[in-house]
C-alpha atoms as a PDB file:
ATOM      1  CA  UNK A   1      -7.279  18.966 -14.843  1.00  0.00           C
ATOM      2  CA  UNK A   2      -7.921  16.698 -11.429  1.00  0.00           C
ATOM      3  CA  UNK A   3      -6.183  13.201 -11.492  1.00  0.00           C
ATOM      4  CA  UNK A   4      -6.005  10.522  -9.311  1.00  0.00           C
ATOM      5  CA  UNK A   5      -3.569   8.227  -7.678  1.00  0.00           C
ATOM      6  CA  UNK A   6      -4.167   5.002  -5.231  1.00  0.00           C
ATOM      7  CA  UNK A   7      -1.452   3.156  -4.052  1.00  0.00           C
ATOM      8  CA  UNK A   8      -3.740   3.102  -0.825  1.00  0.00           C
ATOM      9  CA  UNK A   9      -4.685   5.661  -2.763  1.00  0.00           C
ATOM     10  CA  UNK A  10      -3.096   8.899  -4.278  1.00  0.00           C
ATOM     11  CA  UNK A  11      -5.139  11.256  -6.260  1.00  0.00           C
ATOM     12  CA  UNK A  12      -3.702  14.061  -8.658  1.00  0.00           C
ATOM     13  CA  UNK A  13      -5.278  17.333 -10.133  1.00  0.00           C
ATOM     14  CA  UNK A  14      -4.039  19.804 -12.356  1.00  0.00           C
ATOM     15  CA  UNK A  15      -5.546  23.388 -11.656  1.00  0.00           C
ATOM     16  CA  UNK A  16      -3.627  26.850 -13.659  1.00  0.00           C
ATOM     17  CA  UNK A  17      -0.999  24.349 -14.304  1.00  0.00           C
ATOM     18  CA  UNK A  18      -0.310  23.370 -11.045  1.00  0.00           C
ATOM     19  CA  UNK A  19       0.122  19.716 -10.435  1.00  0.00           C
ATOM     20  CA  UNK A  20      -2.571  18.965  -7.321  1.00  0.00           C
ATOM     21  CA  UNK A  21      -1.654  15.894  -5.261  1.00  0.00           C
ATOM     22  CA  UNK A  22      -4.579  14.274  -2.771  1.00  0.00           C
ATOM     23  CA  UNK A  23      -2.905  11.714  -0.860  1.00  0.00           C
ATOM     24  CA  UNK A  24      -5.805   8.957   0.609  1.00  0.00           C
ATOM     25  CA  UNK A  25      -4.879   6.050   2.659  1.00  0.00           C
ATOM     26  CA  UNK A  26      -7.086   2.974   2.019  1.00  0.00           C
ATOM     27  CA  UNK A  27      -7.534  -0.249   3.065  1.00  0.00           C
ATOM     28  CA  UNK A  28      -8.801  -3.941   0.998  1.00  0.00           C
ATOM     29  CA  UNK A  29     -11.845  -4.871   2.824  1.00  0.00           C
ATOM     30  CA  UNK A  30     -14.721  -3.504   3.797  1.00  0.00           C
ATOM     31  CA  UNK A  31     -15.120  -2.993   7.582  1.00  0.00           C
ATOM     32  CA  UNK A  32     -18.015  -1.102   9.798  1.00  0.00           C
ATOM     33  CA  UNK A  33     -17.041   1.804   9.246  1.00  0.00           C
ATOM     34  CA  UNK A  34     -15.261   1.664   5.655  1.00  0.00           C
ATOM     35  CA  UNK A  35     -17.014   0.469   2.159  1.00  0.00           C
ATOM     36  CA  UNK A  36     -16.917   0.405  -1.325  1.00  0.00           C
ATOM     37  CA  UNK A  37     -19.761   3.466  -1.431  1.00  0.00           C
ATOM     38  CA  UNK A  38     -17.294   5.439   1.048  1.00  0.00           C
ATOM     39  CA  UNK A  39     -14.208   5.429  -1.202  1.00  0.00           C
ATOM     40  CA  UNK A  40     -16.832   5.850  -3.996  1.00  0.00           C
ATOM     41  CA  UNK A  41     -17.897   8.805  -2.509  1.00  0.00           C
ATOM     42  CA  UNK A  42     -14.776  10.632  -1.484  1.00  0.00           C
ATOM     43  CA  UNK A  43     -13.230  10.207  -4.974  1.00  0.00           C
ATOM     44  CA  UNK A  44     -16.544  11.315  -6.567  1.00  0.00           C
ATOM     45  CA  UNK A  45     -15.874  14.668  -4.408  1.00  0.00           C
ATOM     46  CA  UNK A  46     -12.638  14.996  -5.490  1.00  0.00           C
ATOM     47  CA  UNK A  47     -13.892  15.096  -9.132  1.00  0.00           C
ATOM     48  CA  UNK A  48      -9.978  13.680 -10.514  1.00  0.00           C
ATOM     49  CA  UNK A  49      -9.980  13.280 -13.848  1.00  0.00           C
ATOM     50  CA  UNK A  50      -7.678  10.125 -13.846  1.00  0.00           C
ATOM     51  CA  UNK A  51      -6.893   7.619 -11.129  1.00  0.00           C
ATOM     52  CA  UNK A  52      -3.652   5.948 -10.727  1.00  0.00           C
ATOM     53  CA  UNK A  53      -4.110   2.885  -8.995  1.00  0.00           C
ATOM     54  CA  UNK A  54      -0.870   0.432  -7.574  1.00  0.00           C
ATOM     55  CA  UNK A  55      -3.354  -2.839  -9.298  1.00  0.00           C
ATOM     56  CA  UNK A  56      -2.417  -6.182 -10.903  1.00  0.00           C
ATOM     57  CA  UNK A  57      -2.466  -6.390 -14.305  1.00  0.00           C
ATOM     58  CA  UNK A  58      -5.711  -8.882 -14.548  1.00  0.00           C
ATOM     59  CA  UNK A  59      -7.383  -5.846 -13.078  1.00  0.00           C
ATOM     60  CA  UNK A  60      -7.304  -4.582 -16.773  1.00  0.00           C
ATOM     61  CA  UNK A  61      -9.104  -5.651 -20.257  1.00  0.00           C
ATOM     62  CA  UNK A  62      -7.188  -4.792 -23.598  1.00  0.00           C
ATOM     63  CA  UNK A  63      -8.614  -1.699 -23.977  1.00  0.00           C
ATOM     64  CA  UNK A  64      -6.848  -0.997 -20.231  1.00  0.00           C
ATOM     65  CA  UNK A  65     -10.118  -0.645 -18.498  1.00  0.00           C
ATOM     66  CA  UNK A  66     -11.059  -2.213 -15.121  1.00  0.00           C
ATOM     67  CA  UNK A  67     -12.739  -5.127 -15.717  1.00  0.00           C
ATOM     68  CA  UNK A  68     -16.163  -5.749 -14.517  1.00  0.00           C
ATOM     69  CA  UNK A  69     -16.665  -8.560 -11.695  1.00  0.00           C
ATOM     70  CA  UNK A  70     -13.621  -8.192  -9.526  1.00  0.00           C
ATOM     71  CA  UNK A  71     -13.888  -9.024  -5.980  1.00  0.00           C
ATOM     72  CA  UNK A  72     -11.155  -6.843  -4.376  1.00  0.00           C
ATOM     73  CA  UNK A  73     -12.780  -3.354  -3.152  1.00  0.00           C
ATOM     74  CA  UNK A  74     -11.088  -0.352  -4.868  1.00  0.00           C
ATOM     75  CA  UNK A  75     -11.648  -2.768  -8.061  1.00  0.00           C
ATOM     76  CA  UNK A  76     -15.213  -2.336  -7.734  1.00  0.00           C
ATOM     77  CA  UNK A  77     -15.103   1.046  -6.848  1.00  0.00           C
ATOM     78  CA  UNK A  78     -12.912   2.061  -9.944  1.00  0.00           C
ATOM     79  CA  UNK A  79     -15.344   0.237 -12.403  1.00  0.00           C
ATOM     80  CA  UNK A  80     -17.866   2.415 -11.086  1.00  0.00           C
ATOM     81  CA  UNK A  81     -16.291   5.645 -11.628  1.00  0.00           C
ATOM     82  CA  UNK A  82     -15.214   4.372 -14.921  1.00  0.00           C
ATOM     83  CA  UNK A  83     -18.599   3.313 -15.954  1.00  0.00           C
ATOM     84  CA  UNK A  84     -20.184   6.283 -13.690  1.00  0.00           C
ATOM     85  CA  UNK A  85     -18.440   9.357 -14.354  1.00  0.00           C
ATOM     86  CA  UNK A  86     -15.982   7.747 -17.060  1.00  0.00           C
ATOM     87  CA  UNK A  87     -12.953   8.414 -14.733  1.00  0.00           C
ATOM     88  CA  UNK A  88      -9.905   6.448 -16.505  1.00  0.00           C
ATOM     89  CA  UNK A  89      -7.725   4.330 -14.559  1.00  0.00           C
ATOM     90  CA  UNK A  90      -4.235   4.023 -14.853  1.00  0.00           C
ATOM     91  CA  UNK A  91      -2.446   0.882 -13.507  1.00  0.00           C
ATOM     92  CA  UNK A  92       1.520   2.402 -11.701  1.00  0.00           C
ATOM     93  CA  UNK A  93       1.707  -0.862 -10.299  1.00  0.00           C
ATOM     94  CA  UNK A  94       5.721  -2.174 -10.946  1.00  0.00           C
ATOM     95  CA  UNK A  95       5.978  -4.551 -14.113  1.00  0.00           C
ATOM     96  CA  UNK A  96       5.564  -8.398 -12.892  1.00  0.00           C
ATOM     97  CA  UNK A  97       4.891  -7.211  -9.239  1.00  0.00           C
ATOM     98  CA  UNK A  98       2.847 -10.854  -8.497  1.00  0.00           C
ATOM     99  CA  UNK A  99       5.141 -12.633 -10.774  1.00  0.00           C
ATOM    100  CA  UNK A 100       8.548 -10.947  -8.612  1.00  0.00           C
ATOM    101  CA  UNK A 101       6.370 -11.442  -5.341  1.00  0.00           C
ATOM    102  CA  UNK A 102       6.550 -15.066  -6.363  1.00  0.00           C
ATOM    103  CA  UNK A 103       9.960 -15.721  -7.299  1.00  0.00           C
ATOM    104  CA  UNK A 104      11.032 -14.328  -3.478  1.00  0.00           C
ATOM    105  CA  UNK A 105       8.406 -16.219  -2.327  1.00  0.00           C
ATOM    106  CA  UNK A 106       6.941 -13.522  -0.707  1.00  0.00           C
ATOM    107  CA  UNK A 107       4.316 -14.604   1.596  1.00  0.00           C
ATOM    108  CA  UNK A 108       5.954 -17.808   3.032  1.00  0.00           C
ATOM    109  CA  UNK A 109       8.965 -15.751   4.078  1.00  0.00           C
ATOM    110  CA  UNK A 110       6.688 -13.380   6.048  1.00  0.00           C
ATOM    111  CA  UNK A 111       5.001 -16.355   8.032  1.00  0.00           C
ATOM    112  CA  UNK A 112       8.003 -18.058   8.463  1.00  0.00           C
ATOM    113  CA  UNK A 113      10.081 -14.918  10.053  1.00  0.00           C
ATOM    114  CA  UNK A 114       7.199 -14.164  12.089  1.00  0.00           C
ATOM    115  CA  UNK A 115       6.278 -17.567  13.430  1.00  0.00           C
ATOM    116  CA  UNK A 116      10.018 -18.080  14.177  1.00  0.00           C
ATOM    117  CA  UNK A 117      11.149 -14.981  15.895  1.00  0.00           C
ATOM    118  CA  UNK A 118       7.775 -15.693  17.550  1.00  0.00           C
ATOM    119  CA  UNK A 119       8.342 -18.678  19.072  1.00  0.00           C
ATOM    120  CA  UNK A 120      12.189 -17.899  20.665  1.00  0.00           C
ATOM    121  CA  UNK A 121      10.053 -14.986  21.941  1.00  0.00           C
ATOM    122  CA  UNK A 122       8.206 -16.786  23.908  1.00  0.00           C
ATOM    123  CA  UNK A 123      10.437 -19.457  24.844  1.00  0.00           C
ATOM    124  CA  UNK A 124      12.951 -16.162  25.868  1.00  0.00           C
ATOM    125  CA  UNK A 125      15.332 -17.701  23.221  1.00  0.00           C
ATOM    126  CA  UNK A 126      15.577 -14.095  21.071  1.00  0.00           C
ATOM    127  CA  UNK A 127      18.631 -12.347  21.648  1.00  0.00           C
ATOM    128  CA  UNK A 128      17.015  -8.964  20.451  1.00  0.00           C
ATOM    129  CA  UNK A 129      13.966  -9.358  22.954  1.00  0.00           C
ATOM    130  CA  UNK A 130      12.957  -6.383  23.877  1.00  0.00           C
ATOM    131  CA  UNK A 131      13.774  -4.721  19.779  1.00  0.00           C
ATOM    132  CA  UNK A 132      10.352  -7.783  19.087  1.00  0.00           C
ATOM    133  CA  UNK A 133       8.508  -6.626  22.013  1.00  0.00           C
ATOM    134  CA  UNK A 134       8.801  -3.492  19.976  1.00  0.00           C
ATOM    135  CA  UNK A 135       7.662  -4.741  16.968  1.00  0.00           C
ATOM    136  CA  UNK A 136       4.832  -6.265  18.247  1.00  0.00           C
ATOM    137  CA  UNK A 137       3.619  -3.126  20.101  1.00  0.00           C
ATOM    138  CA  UNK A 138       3.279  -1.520  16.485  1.00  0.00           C
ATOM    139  CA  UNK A 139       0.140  -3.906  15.551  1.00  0.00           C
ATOM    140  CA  UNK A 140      -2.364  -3.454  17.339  1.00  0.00           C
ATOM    141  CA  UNK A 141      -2.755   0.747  16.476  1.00  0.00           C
ATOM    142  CA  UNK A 142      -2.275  -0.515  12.859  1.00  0.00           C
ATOM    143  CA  UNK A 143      -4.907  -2.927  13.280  1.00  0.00           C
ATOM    144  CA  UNK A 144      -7.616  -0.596  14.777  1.00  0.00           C
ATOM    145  CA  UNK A 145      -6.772   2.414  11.773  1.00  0.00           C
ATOM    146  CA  UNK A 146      -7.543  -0.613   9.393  1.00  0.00           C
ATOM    147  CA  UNK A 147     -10.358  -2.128  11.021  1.00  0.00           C
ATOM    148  CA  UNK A 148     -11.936   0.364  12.992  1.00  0.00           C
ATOM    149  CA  UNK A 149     -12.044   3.024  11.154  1.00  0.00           C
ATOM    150  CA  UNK A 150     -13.558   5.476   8.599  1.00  0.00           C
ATOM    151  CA  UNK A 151     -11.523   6.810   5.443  1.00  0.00           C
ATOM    152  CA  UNK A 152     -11.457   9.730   7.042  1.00  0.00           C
ATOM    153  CA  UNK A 153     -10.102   8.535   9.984  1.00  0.00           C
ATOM    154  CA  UNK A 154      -7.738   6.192   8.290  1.00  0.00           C
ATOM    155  CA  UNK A 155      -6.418   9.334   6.755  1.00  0.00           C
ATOM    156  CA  UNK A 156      -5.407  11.341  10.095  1.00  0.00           C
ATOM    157  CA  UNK A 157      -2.180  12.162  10.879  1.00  0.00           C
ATOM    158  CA  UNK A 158      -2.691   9.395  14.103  1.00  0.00           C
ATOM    159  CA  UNK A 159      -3.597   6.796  11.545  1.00  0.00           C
ATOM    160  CA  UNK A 160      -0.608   7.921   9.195  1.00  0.00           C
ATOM    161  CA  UNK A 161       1.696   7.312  11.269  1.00  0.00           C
ATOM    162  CA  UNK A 162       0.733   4.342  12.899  1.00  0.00           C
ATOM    163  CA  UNK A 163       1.067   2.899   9.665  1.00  0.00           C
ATOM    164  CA  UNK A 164       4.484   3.918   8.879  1.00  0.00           C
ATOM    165  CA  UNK A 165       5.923   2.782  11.849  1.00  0.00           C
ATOM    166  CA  UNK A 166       4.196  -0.825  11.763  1.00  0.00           C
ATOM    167  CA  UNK A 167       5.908  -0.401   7.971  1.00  0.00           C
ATOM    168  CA  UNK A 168       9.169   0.773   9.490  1.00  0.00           C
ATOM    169  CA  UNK A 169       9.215  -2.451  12.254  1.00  0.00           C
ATOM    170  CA  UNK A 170       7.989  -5.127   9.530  1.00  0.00           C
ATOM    171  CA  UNK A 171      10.422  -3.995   6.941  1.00  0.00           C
ATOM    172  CA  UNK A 172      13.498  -2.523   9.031  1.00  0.00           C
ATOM    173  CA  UNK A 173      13.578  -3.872  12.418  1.00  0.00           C
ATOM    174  CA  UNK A 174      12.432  -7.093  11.830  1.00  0.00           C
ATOM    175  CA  UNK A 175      15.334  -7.675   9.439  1.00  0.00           C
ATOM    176  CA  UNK A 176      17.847  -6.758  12.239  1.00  0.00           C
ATOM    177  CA  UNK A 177      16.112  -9.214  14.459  1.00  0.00           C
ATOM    178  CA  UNK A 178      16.099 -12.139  12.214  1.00  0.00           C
ATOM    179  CA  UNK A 179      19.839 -11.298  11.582  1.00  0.00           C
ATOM    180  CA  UNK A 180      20.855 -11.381  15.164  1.00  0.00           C
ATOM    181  CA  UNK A 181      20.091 -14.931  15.688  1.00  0.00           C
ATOM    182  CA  UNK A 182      23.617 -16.451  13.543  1.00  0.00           C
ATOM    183  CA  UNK A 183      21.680 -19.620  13.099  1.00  0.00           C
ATOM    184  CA  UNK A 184      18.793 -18.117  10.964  1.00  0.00           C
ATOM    185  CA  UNK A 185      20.813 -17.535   7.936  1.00  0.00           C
ATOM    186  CA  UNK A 186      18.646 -18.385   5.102  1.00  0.00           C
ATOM    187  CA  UNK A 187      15.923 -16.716   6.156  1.00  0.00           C
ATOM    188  CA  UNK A 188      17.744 -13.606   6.981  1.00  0.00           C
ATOM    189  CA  UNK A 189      18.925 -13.962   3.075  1.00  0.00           C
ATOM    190  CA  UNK A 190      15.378 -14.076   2.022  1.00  0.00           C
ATOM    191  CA  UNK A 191      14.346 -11.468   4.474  1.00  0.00           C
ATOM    192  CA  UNK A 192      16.616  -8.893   2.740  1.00  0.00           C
ATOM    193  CA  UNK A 193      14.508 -10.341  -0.439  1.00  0.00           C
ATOM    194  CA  UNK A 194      11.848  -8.855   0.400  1.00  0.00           C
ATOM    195  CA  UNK A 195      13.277  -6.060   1.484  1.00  0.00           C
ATOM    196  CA  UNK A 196      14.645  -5.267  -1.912  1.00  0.00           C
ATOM    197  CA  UNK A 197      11.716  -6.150  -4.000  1.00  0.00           C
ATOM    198  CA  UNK A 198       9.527  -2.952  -1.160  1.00  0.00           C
ATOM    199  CA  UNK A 199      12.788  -0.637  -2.209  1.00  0.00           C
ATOM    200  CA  UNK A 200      12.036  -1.491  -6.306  1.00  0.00           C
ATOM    201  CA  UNK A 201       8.225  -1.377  -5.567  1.00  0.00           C
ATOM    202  CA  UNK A 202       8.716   1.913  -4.468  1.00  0.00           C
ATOM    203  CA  UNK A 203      10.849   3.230  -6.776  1.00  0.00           C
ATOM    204  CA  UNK A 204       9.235   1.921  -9.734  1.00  0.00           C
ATOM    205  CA  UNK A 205       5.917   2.857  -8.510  1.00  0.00           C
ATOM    206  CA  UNK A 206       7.568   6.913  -8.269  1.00  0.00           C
ATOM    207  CA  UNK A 207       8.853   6.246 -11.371  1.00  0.00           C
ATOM    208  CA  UNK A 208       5.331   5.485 -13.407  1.00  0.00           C
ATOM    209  CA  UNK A 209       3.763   8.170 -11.487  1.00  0.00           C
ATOM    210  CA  UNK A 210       6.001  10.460 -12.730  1.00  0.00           C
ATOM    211  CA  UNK A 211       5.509   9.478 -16.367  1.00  0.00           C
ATOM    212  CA  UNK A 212       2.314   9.129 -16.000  1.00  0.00           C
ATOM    213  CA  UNK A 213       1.180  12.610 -15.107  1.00  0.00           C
ATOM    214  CA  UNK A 214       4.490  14.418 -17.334  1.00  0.00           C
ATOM    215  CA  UNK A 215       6.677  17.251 -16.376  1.00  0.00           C
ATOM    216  CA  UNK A 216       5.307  20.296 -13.886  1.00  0.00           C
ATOM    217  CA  UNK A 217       6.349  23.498 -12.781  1.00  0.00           C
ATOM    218  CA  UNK A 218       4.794  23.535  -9.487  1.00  0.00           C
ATOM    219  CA  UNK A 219       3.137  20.616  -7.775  1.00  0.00           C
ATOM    220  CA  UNK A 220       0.669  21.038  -4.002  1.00  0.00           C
ATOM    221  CA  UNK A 221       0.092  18.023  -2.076  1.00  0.00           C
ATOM    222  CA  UNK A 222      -2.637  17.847   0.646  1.00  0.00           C
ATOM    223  CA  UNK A 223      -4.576  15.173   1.970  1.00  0.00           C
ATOM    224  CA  UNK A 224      -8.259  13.893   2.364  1.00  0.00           C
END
């Protein structure tokens, strides 16, 4: 039994009672060298016989089946391999992730750390200069694996770890940054929101994988 997991996307298959994990990194938007038809594709190859997917829960109808219609990419790829090859989906999204995102105010605090730390930057106001200059070095890799890119590509170990270190400098070294300047004090507070709600995320996310695909003796992980 083959099944599937995206978080940026995660796939899972079952062969003499071996739990198979294919990790693949995605991305939400269609770029020149990245489409719907390409993750379409690689997953039909794959052959999983379910597909975990980190969605919202409007992705879903009552019967928990993608809904027809969505915009987002992977959205319209998973109807197809629903309606397709009748692929289920399962949603290992945490419970209320929007609603949780909202509360911490999620995408303001982003901008607002950003376009602050940005502009002492550049006024040579930041005490932790050259830890930002840093930071900001981690972008534009992470920008060119997203944009630039094919799923294969996006799924090297170049690409990999690009990723996790733009991940490691938005989530972990910003937050010393913003806590270095004594003045900043509510947003520092808010900025360890955040960083809280990616520690749950991630733990809950674990968490419904695991229940999802039940107890295993042996488990191989490999990726696209």
């Amino acid at each position: 039994m083959k099944t599937l997991v995206t978080l940026a996307l995660l796939f899972f298959s079952f062969q003499a009672f071996a739990l198979e994990i294919v990790l693949i990194g995605s991305v939400h938007k269609a770029s020149e060298h990245y489409s719907e038809e390409s993750l379409y594709q690689a997953i039909k190859a794959i052959s999983p016989d379910v597909i975990l997917t980190e969605g919202d829960d409007s992705m879903f109808d009552n019967n928990d089946r993608v809904k027809p219609g969505l915009k987002p990419l992977e959205a319209k790829t998973y109807f197809r391999l629903q309606q397709e090859l009748n692929i289920p989906v399962i949603n290992i999204s945490m419970k209320d992730r929007n609603e949780r995102m909202m509360a911490i105010n999620y995408n303001n605090t982003l901008n607002a750390g950003f376009s602050t730390v940005q502009s002492r930057f550049d006024n040579k106001q930041l005490r932790l200069h050259e830890e930002f200059e840093g930071i900001l070095s981690t972008f534009p890799d992470k920008n060119s694996c997203q944009d630039h890119s094919t799923l294969q590509q996006m799924n090297t170990g170049h690409c990999l770890s690009v990723v996790q270190k733009n991940y490691n400098a938005i989530f972990n070294r910003m937050g010393s940054v913003i806590r270095a300047e004594k003045d900043l004090i509510e947003l520092s507070t808010n900025w360890e929101k955040i960083i809280a709600f990616h520690k749950l995320r991630d733990k809950s996310m674990a968490e419904n994988i695991y229940s999802a695909i039940g107890r295993t003796k042996k488990v191989n992980m490999w990726s696209l």
